[in-house]
Protein backbone atom coordinates (compact mmCIF):
# COMPACT_ATOMS: atom_id res chain seq x y z
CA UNK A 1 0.00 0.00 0.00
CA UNK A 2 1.08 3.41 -1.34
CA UNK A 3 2.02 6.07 1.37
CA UNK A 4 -0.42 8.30 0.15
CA UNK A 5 -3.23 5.64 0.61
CA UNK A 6 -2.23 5.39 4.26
CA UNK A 7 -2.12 9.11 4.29
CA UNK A 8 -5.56 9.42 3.30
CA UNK A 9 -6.90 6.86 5.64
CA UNK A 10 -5.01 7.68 8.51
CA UNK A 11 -6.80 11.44 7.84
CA UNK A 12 -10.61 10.28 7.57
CA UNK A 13 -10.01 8.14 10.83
CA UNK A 14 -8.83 10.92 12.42
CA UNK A 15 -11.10 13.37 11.03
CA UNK A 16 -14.54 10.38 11.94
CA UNK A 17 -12.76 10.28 15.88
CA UNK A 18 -13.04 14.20 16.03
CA UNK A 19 -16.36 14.49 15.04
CA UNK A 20 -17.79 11.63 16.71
CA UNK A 21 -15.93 13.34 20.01
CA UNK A 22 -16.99 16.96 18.95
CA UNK A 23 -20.83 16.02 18.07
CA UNK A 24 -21.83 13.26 20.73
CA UNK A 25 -21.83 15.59 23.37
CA UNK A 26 -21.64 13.32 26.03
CA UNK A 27 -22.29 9.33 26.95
CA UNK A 28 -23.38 7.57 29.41
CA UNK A 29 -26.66 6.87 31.29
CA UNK A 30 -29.99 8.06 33.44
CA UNK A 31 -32.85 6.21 34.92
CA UNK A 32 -36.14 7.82 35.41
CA UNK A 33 -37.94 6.34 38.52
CA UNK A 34 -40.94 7.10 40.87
CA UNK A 35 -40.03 7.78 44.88
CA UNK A 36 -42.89 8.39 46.92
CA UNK A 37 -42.90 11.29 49.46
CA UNK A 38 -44.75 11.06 52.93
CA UNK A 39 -46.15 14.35 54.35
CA UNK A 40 -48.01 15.64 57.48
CA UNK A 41 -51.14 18.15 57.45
CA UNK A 42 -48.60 21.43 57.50
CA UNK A 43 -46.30 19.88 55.52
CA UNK A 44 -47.99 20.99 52.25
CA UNK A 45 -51.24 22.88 50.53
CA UNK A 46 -52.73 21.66 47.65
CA UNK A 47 -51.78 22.55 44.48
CA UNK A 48 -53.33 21.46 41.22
CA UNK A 49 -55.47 18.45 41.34
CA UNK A 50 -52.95 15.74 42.47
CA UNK A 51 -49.96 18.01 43.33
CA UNK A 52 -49.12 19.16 46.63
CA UNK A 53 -46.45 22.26 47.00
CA UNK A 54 -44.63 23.16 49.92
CA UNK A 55 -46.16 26.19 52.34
CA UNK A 56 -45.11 29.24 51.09
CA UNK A 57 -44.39 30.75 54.71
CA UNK A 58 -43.43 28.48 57.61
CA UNK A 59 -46.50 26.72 59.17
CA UNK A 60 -47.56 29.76 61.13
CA UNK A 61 -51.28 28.47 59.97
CA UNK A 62 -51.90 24.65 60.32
CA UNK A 63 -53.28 23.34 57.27
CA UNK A 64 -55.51 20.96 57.56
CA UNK A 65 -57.97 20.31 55.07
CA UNK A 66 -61.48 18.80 55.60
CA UNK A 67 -63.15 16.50 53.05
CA UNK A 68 -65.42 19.40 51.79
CA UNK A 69 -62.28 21.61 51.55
CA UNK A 70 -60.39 18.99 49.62
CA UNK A 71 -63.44 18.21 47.25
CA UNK A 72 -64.04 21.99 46.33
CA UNK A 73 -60.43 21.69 45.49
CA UNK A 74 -59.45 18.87 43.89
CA UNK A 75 -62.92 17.42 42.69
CA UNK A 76 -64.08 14.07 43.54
CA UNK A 77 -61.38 11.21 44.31
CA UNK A 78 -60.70 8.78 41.81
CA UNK A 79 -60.69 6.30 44.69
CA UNK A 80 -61.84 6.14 48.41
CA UNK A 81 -60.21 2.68 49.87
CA UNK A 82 -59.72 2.53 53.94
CA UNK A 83 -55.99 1.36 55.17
CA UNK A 84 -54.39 1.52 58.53
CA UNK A 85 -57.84 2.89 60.16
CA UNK A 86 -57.75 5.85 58.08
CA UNK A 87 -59.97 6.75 55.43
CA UNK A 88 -57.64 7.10 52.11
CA UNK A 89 -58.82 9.87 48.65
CA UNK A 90 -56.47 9.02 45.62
CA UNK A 91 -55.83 11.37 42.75
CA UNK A 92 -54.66 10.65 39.75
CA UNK A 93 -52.19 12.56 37.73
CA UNK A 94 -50.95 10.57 34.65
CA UNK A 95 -48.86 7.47 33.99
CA UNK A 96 -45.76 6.60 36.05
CA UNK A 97 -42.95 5.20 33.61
CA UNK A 98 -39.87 3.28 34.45
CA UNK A 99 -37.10 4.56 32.16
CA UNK A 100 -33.75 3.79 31.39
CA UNK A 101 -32.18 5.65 29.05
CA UNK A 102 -28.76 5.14 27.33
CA UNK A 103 -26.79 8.42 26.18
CA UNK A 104 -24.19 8.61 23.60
CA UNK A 105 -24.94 11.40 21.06
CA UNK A 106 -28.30 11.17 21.77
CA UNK A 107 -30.80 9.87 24.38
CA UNK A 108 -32.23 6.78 23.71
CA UNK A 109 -35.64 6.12 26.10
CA UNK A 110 -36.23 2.91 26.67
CA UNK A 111 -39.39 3.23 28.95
CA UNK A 112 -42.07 0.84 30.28
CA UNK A 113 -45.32 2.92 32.49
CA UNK A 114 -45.94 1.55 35.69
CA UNK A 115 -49.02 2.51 37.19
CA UNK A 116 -49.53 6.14 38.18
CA UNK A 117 -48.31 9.54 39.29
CA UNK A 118 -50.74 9.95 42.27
CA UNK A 119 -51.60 12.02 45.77
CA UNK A 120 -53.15 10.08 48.47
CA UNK A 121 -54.83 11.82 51.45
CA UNK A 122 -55.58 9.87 54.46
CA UNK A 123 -57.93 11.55 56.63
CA UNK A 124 -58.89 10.86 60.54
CA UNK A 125 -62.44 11.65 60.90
CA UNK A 126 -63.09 14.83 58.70
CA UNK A 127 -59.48 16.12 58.73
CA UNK A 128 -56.81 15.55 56.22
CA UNK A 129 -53.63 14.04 58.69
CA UNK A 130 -51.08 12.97 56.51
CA UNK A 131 -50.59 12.47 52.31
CA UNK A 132 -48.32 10.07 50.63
CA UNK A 133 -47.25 11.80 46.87
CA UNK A 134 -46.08 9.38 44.23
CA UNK A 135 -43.21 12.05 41.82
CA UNK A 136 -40.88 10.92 39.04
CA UNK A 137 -37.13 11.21 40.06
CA UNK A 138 -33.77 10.74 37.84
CA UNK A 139 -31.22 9.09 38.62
CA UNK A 140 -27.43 8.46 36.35
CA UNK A 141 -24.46 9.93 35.37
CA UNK A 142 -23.19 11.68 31.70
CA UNK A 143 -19.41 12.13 30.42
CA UNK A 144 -17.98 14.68 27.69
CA UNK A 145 -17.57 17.43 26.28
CA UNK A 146 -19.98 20.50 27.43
CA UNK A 147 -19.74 23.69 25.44
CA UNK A 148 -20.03 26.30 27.28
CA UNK A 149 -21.63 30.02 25.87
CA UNK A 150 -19.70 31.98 28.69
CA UNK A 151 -17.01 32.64 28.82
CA UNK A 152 -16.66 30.35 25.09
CA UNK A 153 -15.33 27.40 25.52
CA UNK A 154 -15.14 23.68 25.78
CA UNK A 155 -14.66 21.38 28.94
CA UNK A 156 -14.98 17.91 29.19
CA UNK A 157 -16.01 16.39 32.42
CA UNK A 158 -19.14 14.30 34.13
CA UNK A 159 -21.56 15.34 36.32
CA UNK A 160 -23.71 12.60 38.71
CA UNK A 161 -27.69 12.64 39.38
């Protein structure tokens, strides 16, 4: 083989490595999951119908829904089921998915639903006492190169979820 065969190939190889470096962005993984989060009456207000937020002061006023405060709210449940003595209102949001999702140059989202993103209020008598919320939450890790606008450059590096 000629030298300027080699040459040539030794060039495109080069030139393919770059790009594939230069466009991928980054590789490596994340995995979408559902955690459930437990919360007291003060511990939240409710927010759309099947989202609880946070207080937006410190619990100077105990929240505490009752059932007819809830249901002017949030509608009718879209299931009443009794566990642990307590009387239990579920809302639905929307599908829950289990994801797991491969990166190199692009995401690739492999994802299978689940069930579904809920709020559950348990009530003792006519008071709301505690609510369980079912969120999504991502988990993983990514490696490359990150352009950055300011100040204009490149860096590689990885970052963790």
């Amino acid at each position: 083989m000629n030298d300027s065969i080699r040459t040539l190939r030794l060039r495109t190889v080069s030139m393919l490595c770059m790009m594939v470096l230069l466009l991928s962005g980054c590789a490596g993984a994340l995995v979408l999951h559902n955690s459930e989060n437990q919360l007291q009456a003060g511990e939240f207000v409710l927010g759309g119908r099947g989202y609880l937020s946070e207080p937006r002061s410190e619990p100077l006023v105990y929240f505490r829904y009752t059932k007819a405060e809830v249901e002017a709210e949030w509608g009718e449940p879209d299931a009443i089921f009794h566990e642990a003595g307590k009387e239990q209102w579920l809302y639905k949001r929307g599908l829950a998915w289990y994801t797991l999702m491969p990166v190199f140059a692009v995401p690739i989202p492999l994802g299978v639903p689940v069930g579904s993103m809920n709020a559950t209020l348990a009530f003792s008598g006519n008071r709301v006492v505690s609510a369980t919320e079912r969120v999504g939450d991502m988990s993983g890790g990514l490696c490359g190169f990150f352009p950055m606008a300011h100040p204009a450059r490149t860096e590689f590096g990885c970052i963790g979820f």
